[in-house]
N, C-alpha and C. Protein backbone atom coordinates (compact mmCIF):
# COMPACT_ATOMS: atom_id res chain seq x y z
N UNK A 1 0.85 -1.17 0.00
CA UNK A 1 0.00 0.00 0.00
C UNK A 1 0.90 1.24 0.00
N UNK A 2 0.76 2.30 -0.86
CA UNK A 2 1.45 3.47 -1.08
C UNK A 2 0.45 4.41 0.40
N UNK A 3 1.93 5.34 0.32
CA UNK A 3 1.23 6.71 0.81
C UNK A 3 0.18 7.28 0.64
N UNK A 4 -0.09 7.49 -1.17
CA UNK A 4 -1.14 8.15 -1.59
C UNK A 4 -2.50 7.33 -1.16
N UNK A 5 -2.37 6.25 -1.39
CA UNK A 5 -3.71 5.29 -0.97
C UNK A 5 -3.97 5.12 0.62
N UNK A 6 -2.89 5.49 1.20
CA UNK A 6 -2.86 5.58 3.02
C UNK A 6 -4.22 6.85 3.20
N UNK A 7 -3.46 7.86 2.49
CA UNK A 7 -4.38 8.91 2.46
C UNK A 7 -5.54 9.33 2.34
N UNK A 8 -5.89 8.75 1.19
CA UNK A 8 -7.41 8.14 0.39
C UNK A 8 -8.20 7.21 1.47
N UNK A 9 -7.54 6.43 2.05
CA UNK A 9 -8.27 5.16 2.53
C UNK A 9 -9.43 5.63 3.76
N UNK A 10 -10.44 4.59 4.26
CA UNK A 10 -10.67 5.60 5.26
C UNK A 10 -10.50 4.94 6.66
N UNK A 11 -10.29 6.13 7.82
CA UNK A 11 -9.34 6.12 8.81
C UNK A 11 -10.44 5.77 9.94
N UNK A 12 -10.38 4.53 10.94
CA UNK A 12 -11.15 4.25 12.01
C UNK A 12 -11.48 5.35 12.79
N UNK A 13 -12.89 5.32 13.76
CA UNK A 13 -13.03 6.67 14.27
C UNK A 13 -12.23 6.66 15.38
N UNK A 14 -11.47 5.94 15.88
CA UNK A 14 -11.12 6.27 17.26
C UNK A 14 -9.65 7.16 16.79
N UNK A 15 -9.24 7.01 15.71
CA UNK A 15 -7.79 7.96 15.00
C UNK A 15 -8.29 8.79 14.30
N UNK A 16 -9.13 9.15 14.09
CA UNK A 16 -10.17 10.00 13.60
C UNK A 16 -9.95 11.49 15.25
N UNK A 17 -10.82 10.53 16.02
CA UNK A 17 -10.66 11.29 17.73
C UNK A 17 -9.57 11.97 17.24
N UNK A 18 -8.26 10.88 17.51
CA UNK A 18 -6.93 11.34 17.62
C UNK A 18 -6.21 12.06 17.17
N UNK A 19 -6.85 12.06 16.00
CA UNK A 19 -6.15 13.23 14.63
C UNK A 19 -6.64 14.65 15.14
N UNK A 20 -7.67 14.65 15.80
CA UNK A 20 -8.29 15.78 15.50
C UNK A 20 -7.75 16.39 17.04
N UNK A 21 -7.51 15.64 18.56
CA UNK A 21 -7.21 16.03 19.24
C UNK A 21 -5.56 16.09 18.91
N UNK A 22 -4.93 15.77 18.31
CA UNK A 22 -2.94 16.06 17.92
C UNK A 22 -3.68 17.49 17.49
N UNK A 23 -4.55 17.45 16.29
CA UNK A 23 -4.74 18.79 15.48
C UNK A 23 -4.48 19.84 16.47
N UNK A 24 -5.98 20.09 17.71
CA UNK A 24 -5.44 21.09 18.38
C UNK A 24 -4.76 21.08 19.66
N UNK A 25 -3.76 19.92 19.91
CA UNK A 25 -2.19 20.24 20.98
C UNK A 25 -1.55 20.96 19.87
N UNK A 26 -1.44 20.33 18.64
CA UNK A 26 -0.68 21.45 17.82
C UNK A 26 -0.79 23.33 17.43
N UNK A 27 -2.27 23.24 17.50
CA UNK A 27 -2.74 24.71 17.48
C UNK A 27 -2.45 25.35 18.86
N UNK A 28 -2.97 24.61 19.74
CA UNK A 28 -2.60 25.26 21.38
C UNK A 28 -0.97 25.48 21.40
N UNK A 29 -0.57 24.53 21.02
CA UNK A 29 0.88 24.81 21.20
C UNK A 29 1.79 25.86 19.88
N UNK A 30 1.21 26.30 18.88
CA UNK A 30 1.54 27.27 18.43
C UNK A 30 1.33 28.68 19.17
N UNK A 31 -0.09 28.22 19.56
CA UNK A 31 -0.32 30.24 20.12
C UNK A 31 0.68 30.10 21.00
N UNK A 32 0.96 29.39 22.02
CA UNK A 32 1.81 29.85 23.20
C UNK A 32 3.48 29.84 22.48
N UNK A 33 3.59 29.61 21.51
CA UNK A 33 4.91 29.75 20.88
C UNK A 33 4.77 31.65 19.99
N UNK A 34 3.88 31.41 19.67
CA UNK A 34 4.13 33.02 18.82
C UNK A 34 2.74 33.83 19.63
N UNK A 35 2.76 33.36 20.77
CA UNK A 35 2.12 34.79 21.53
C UNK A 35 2.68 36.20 21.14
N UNK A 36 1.89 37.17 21.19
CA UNK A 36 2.35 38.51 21.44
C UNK A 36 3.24 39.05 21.80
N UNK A 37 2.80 38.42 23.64
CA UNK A 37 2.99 38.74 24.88
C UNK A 37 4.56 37.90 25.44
N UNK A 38 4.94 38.74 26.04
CA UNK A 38 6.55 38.09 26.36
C UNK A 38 5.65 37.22 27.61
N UNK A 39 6.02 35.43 27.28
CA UNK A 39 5.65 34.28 28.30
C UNK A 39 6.63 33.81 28.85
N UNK A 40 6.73 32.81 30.15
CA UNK A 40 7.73 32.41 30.53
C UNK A 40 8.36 31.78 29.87
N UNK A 41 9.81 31.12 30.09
CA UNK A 41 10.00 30.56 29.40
C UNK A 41 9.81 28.71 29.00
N UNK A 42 8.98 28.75 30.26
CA UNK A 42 8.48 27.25 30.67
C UNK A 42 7.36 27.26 29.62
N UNK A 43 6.54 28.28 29.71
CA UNK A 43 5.78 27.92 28.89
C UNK A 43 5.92 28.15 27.64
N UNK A 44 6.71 28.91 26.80
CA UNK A 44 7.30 28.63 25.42
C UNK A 44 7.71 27.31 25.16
N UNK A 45 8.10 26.89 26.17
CA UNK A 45 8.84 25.20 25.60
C UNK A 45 7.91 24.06 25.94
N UNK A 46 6.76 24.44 26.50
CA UNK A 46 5.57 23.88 26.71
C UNK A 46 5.23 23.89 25.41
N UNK A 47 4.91 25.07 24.97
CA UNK A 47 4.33 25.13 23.43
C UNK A 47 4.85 24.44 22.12
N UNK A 48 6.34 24.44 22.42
CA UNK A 48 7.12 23.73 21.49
C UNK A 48 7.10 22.29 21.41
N UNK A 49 6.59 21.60 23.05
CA UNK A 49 6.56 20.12 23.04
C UNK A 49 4.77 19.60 22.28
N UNK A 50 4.20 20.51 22.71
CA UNK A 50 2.72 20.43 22.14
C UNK A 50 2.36 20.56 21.07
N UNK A 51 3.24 21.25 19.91
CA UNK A 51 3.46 21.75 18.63
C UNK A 51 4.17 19.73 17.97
N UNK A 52 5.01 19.45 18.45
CA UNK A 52 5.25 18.61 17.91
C UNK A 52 4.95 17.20 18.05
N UNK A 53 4.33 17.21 19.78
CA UNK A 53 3.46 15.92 19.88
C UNK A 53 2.21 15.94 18.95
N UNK A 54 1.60 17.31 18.61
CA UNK A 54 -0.23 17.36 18.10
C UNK A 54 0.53 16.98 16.66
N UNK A 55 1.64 17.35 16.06
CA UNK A 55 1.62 16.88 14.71
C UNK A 55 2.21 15.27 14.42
N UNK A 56 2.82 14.93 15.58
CA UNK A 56 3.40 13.42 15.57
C UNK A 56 1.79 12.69 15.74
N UNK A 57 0.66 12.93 16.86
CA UNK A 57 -0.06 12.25 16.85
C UNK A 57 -1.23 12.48 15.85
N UNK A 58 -1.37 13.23 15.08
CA UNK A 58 -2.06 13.71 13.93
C UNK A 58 -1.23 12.94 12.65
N UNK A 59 0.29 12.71 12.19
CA UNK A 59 0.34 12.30 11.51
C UNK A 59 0.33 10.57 11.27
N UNK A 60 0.22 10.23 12.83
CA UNK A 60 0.16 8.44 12.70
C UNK A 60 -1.20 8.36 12.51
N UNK A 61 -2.33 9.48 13.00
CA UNK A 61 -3.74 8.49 13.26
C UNK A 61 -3.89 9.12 11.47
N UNK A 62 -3.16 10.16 11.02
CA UNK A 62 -3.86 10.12 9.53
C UNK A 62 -3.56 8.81 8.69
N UNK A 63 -2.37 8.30 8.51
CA UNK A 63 -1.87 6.99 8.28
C UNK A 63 -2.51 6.04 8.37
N UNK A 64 -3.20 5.45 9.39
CA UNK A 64 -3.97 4.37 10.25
C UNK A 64 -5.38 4.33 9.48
N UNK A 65 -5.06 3.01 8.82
CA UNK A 65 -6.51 2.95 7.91
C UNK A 65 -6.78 1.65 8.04
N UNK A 66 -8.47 1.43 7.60
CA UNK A 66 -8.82 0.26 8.25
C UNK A 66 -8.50 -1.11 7.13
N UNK A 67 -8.20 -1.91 7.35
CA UNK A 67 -8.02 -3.08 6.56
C UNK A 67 -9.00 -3.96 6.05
N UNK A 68 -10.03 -3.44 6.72
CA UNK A 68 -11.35 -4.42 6.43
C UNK A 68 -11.99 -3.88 5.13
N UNK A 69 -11.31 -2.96 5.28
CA UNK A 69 -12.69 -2.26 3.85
C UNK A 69 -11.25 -1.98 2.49
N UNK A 70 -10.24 -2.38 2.74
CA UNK A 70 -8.99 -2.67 2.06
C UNK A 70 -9.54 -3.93 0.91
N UNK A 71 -9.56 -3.37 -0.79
CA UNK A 71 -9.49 -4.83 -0.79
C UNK A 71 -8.40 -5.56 -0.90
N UNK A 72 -8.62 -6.87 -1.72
CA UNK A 72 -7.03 -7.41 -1.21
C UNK A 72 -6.16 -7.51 -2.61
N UNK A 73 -6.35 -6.67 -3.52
CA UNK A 73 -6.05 -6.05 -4.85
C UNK A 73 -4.20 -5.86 -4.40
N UNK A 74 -4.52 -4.71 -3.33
CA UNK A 74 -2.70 -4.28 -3.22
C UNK A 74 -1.72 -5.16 -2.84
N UNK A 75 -1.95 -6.28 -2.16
CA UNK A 75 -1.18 -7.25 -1.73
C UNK A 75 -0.25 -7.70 -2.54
């Protein structure tokens, strides 16, 4: 199975959840990276770990497709 068909395929709901909660640790963790406002610096690097966990766990549950509805063509 290619990438492109990873993409296409469709994705169980519980990585569905998951995608969508990585989505916003990643958004939360941008604002506190390009706030305005001068933040501590705990929480800048808060933002930076949240920025890259929401896109690590956003990009496995996009990946994660179901096999049942796979046919068995690509094998």
């Amino acid at each position: 199975m290619t990438i492109i068909n990873r993409f296409t395929a469709p994705t169980p709901k519980l990585f569905q959840q998951l995608r969508n909660i990585g989505l916003t640790l990643a958004a939360i963790g941008g604002i506190l990276i390009a706030a305005p406002v001068a933040l501590p610096t705990t929480l800048v690097t808060i933002g930076g770990y949240l920025t890259v966990a929401g896109g690590v766990i956003s990009a496995v549950s996009q990946l994660t497709v179901n096999d049942k509805v796979q046919s068995n063509d690509d094998e």
